[in-house]
C-alpha atoms as a PDB file:
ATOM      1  CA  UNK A   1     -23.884  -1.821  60.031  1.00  0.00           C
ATOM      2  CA  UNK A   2     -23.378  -0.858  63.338  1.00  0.00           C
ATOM      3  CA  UNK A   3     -19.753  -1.768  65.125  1.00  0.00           C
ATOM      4  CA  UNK A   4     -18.916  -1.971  68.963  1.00  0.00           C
ATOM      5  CA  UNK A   5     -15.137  -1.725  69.576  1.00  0.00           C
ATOM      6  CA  UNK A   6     -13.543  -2.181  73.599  1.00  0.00           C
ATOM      7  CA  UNK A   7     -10.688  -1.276  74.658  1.00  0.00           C
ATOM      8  CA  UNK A   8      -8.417  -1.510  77.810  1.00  0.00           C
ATOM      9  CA  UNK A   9      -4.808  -0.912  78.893  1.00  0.00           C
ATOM     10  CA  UNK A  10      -2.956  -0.517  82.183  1.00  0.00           C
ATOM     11  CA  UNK A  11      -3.858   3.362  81.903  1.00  0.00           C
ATOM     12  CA  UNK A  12      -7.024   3.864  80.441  1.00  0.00           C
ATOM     13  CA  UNK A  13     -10.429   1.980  78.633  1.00  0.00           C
ATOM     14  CA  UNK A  14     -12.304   3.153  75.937  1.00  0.00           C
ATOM     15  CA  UNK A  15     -15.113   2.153  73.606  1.00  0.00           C
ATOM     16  CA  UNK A  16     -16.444   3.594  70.267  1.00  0.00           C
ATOM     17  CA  UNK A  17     -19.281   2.664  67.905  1.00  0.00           C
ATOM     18  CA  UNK A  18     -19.048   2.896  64.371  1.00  0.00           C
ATOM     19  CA  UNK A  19     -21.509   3.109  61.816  1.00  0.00           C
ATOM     20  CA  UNK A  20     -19.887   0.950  58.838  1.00  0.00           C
ATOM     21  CA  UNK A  21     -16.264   2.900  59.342  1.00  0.00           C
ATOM     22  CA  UNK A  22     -17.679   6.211  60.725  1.00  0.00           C
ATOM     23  CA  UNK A  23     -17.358   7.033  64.145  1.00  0.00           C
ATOM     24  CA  UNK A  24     -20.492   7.732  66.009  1.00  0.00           C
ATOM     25  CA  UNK A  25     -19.703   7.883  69.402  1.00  0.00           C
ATOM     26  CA  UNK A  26     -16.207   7.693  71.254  1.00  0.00           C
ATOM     27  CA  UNK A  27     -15.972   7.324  75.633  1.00  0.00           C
ATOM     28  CA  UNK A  28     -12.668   7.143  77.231  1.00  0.00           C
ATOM     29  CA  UNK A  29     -11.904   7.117  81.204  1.00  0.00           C
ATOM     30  CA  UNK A  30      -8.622   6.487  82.875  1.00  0.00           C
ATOM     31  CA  UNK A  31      -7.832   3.661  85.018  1.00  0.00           C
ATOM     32  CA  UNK A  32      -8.164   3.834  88.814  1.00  0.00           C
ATOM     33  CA  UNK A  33      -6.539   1.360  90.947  1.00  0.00           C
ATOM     34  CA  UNK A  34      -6.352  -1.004  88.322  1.00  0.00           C
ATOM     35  CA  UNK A  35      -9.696  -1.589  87.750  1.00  0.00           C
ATOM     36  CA  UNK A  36     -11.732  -1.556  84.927  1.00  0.00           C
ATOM     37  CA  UNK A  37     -15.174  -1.734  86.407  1.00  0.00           C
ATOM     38  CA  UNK A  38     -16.444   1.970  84.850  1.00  0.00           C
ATOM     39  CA  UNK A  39     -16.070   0.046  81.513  1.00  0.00           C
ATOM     40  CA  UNK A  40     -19.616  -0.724  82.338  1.00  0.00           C
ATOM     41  CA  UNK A  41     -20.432   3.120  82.614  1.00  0.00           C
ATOM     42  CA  UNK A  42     -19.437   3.752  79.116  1.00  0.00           C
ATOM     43  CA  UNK A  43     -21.032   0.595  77.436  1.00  0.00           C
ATOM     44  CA  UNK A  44     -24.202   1.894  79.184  1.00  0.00           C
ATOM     45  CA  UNK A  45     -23.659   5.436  77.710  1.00  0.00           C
ATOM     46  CA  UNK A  46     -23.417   3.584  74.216  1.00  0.00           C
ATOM     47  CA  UNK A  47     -26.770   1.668  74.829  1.00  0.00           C
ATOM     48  CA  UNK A  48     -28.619   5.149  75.929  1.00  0.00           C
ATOM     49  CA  UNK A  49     -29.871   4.962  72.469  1.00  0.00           C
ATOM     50  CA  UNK A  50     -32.595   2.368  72.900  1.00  0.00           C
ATOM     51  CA  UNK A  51     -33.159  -0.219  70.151  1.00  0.00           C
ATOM     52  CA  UNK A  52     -28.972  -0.111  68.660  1.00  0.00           C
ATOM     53  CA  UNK A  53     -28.439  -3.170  66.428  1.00  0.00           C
ATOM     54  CA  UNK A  54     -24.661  -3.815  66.710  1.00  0.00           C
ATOM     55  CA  UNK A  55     -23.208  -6.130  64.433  1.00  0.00           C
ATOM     56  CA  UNK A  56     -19.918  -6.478  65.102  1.00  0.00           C
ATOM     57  CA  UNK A  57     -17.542  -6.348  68.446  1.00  0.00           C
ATOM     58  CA  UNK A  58     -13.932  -5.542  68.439  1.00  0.00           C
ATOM     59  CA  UNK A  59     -11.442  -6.149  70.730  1.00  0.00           C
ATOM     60  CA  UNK A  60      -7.832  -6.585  71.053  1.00  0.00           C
ATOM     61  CA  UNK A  61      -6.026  -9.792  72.467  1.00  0.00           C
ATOM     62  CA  UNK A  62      -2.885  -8.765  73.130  1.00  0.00           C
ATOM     63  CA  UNK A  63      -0.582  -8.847  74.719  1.00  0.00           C
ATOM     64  CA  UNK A  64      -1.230  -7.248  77.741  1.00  0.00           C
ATOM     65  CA  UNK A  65      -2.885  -6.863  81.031  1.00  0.00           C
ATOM     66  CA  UNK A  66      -4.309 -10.604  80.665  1.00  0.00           C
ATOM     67  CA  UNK A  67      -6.661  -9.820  83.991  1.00  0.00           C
ATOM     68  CA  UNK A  68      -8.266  -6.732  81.755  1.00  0.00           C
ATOM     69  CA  UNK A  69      -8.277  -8.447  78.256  1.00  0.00           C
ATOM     70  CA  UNK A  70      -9.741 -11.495  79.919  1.00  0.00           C
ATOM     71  CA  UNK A  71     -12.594  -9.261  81.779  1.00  0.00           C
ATOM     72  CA  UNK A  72     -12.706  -7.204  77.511  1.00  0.00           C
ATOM     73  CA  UNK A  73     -13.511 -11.115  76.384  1.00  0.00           C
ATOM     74  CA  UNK A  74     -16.187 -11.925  78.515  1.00  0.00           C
ATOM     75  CA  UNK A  75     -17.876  -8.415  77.989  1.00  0.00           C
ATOM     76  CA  UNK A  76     -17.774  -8.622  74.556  1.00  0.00           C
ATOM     77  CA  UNK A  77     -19.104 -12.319  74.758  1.00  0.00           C
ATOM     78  CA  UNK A  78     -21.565 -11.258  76.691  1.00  0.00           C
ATOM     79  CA  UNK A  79     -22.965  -8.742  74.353  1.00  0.00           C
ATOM     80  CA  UNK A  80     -22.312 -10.722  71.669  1.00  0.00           C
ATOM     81  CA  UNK A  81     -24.804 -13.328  73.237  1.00  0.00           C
ATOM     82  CA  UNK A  82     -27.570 -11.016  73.630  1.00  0.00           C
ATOM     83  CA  UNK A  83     -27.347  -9.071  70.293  1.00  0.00           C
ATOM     84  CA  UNK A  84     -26.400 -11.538  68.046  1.00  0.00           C
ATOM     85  CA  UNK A  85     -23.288  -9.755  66.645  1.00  0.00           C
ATOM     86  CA  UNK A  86     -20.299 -10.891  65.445  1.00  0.00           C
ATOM     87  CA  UNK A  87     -16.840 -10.684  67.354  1.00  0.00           C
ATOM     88  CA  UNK A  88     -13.411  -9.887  65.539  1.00  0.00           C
ATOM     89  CA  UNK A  89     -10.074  -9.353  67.167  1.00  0.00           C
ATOM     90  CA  UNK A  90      -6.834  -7.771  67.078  1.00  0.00           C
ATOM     91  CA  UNK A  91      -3.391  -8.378  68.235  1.00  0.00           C
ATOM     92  CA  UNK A  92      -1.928  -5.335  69.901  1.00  0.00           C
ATOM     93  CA  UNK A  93       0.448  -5.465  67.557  1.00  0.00           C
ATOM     94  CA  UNK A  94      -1.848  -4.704  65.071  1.00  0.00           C
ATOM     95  CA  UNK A  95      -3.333  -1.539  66.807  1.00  0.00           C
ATOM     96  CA  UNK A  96      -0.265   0.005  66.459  1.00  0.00           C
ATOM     97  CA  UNK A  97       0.878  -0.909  62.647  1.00  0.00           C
ATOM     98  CA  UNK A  98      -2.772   0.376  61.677  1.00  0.00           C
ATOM     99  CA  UNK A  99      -1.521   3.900  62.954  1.00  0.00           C
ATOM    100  CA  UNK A 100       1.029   3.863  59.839  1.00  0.00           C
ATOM    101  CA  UNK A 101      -0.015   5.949  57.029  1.00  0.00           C
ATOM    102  CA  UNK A 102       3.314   5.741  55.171  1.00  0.00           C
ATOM    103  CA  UNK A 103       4.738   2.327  54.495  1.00  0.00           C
ATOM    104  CA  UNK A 104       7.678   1.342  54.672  1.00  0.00           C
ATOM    105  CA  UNK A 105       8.540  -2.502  54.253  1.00  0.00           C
ATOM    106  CA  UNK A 106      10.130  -3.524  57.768  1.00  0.00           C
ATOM    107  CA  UNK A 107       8.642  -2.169  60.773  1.00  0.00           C
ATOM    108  CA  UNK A 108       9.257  -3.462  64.541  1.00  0.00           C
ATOM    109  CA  UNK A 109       6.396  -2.672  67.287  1.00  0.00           C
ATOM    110  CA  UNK A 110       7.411  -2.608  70.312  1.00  0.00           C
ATOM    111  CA  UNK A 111       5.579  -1.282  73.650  1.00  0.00           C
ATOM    112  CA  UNK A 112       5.643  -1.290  77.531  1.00  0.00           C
ATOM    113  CA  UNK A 113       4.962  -4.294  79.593  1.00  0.00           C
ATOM    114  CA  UNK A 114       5.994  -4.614  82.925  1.00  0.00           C
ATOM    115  CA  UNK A 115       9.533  -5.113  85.548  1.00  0.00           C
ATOM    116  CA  UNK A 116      10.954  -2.625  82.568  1.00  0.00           C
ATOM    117  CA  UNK A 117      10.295  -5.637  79.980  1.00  0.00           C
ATOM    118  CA  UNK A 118       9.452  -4.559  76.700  1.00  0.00           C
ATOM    119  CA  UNK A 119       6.730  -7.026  74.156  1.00  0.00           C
ATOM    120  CA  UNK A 120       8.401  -6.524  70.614  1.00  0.00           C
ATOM    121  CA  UNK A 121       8.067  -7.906  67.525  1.00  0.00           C
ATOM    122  CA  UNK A 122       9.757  -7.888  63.752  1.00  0.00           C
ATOM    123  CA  UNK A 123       7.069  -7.467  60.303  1.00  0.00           C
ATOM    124  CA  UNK A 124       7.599  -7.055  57.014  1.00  0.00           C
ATOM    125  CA  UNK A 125       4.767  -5.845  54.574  1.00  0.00           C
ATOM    126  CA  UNK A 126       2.895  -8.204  52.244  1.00  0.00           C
ATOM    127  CA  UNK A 127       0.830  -5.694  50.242  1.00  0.00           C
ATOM    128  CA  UNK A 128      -1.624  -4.283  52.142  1.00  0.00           C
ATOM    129  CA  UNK A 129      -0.747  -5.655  55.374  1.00  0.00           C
ATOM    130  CA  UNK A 130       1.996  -6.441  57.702  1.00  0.00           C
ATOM    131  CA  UNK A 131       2.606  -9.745  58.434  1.00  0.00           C
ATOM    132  CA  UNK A 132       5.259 -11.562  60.933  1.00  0.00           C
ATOM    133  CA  UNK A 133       6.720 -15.390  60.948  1.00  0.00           C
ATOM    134  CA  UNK A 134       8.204 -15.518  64.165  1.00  0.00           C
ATOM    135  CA  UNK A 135       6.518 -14.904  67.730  1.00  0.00           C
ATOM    136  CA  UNK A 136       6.651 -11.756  69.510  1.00  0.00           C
ATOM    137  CA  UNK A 137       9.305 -11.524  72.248  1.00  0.00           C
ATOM    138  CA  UNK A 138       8.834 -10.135  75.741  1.00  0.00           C
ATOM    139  CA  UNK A 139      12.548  -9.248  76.973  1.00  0.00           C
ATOM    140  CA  UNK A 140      14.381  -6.324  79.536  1.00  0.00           C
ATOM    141  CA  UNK A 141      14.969  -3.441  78.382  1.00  0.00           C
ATOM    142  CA  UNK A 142      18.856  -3.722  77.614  1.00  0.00           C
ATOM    143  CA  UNK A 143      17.576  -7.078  75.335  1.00  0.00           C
ATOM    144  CA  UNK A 144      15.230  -5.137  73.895  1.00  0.00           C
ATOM    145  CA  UNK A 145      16.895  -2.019  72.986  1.00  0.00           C
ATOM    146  CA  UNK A 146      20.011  -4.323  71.940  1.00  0.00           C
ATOM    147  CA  UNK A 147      17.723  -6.283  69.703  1.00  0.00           C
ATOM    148  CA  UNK A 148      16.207  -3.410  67.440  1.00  0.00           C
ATOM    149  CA  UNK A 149      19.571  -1.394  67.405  1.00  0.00           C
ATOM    150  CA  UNK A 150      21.118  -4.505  65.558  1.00  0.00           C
ATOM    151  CA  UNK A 151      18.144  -4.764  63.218  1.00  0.00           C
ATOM    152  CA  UNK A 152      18.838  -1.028  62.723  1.00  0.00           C
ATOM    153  CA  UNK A 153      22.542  -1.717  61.457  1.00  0.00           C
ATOM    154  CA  UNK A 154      21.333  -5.133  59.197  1.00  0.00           C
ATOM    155  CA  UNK A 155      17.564  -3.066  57.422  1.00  0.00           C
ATOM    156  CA  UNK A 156      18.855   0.741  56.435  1.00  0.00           C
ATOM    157  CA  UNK A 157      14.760   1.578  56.319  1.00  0.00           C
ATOM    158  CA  UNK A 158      13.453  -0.014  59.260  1.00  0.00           C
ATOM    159  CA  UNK A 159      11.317   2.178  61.367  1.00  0.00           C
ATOM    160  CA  UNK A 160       9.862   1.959  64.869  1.00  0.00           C
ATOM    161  CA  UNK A 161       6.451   1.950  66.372  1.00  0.00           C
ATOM    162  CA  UNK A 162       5.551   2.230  70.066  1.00  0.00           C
ATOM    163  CA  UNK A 163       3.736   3.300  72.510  1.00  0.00           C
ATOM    164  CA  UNK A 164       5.388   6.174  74.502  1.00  0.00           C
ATOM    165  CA  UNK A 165       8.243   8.749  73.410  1.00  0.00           C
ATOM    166  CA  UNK A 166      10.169   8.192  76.421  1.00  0.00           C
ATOM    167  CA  UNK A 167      11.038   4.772  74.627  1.00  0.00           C
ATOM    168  CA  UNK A 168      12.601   5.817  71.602  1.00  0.00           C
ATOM    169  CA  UNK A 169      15.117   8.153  72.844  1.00  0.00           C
ATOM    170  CA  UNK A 170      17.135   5.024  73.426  1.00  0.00           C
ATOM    171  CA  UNK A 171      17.239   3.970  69.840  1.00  0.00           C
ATOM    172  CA  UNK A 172      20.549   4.349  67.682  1.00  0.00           C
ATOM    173  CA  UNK A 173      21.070   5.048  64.402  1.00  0.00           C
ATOM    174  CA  UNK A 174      17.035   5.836  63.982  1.00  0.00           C
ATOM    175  CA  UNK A 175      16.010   9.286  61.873  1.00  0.00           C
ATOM    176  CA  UNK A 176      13.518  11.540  63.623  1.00  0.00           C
ATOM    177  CA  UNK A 177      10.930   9.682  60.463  1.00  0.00           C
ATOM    178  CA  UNK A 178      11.870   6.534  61.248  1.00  0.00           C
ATOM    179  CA  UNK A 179      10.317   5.804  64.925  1.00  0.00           C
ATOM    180  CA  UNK A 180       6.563   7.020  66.087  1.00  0.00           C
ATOM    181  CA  UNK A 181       4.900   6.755  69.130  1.00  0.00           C
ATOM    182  CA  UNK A 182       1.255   6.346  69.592  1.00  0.00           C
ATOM    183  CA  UNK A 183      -1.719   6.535  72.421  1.00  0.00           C
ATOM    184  CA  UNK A 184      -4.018   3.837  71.746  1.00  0.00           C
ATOM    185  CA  UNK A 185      -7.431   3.427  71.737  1.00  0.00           C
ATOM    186  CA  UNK A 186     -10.876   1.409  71.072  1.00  0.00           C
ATOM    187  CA  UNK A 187     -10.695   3.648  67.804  1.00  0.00           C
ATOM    188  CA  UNK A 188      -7.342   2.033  66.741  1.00  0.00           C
ATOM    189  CA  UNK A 189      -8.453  -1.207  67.399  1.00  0.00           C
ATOM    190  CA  UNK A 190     -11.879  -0.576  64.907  1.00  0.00           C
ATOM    191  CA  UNK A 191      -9.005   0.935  62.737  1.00  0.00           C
ATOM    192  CA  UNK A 192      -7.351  -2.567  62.894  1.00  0.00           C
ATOM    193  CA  UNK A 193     -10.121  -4.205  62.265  1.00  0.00           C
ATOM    194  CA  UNK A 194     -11.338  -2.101  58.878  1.00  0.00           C
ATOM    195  CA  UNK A 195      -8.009  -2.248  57.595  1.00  0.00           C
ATOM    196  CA  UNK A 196      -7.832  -5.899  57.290  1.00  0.00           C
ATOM    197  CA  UNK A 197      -6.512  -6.764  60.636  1.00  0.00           C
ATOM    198  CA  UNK A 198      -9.406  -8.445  62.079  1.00  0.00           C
ATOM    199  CA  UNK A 199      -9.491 -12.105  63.158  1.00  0.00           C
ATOM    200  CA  UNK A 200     -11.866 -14.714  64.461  1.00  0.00           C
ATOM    201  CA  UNK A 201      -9.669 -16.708  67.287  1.00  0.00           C
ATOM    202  CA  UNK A 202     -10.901 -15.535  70.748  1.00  0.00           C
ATOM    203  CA  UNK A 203      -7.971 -16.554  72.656  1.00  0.00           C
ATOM    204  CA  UNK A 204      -5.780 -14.267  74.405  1.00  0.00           C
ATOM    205  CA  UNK A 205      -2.049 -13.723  73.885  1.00  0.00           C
ATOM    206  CA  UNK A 206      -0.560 -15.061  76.886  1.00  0.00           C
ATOM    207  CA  UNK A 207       3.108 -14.518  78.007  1.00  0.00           C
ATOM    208  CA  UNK A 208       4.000 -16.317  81.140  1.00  0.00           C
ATOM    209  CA  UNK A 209       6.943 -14.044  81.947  1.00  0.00           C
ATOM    210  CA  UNK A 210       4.653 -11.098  82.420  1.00  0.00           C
ATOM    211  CA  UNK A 211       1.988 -12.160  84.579  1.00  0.00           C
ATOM    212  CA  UNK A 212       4.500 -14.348  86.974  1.00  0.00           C
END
């Protein structure tokens, strides 16, 4: 079975192909001007092998750049239509708790968005997976950093996830164990997905305070 997974951020876009859970092929470009248009060179370089029969499409909803997730959805659509595959999603969210090899039962992702505003969000672990009952919050940084500092004082084990280093050098109380930062990619996301992650909705995680 032959999987297609997409990926975009503010930075950089990336796509991978996956036969069952092995990685076959991996292309990854940064971002110029804030466009994602050489997506369309690396989904060609993916296709140079005539006659692929891909299966299943990954990609991550957010939240995010909604312009690039947006253009991610109709790509993915679009291939979708023509081979016939299958489309499963992620959160972001997701991308990065699928980076955790050691669990620990309270984790809080949080990662960059934009005016210095931070998306974060609490989970606990339900066997296998982490799983959250409240929505995720998009706050400034002083809310933010507030916010997991407290949780830090209430849950002794919580860790951190996120998505640069630069971020958790403002954390209190937090053991050099207990916070991780990670680069992600369309190989997370397949990660994700293979772990247990993967959904069927389609729609994107929207935020109106970060596209206003």
């Amino acid at each position: 079975m032959l999987s297609l997974s997409i990926y975009s951020s503010s930075q950089r876009i990336s796509i991978a192909l996956y036969q069952n859970s092995k990685l076959k092929r991996f292309f990854e470009k940064k971002i110029e001007d804030r466009k994602i248009d050489d997506i369309f060179l690396l989904i060609k370089k993916i296709f140079e092998k005539k006659n692929l029969k891909i299966d299943s499409i990954f990609f991550s909803t957010g939240p995010g750049s909604y312009t690039a997730q947006r253009s991610i959805k109709a790509i993915a659509q679009g291939i979708s239509l023509i081979t016939k595959s299958k489309i499963k999603t992620v959160s972001e969210f997701d991308v990065y708790l699928s980076n955790l090899e050691k669990k620990k039962k309270n984790v809080i992702v949080f990662f960059k968005a934009i005016n210095n505003n931070f998306f974060f969000r609490h989970y606990r672990l339900f066997g296998t997976i982490y799983k959250s009952k409240k929505k995720y919050e998009n706050r400034n940084f002083s809310e933010t950093y507030e916010y997991i500092n407290k949780k830090k004082i209430k849950i002794k084990d919580l860790i951190v996830l996120s998505d640069s280093k630069k971020n958790i050098t403002h954390l209190v109380g937090f053991k050099n164990n207990e916070v991780f930062s990670f680069k992600t990619s369309a190989k997370d996301i397949a990660r994700a997905v293979f772990l247990g992650y993967g959904k069927n909705t389609q729609e994107i995680n929207y935020h109106h305070t970060y596209y206003e």
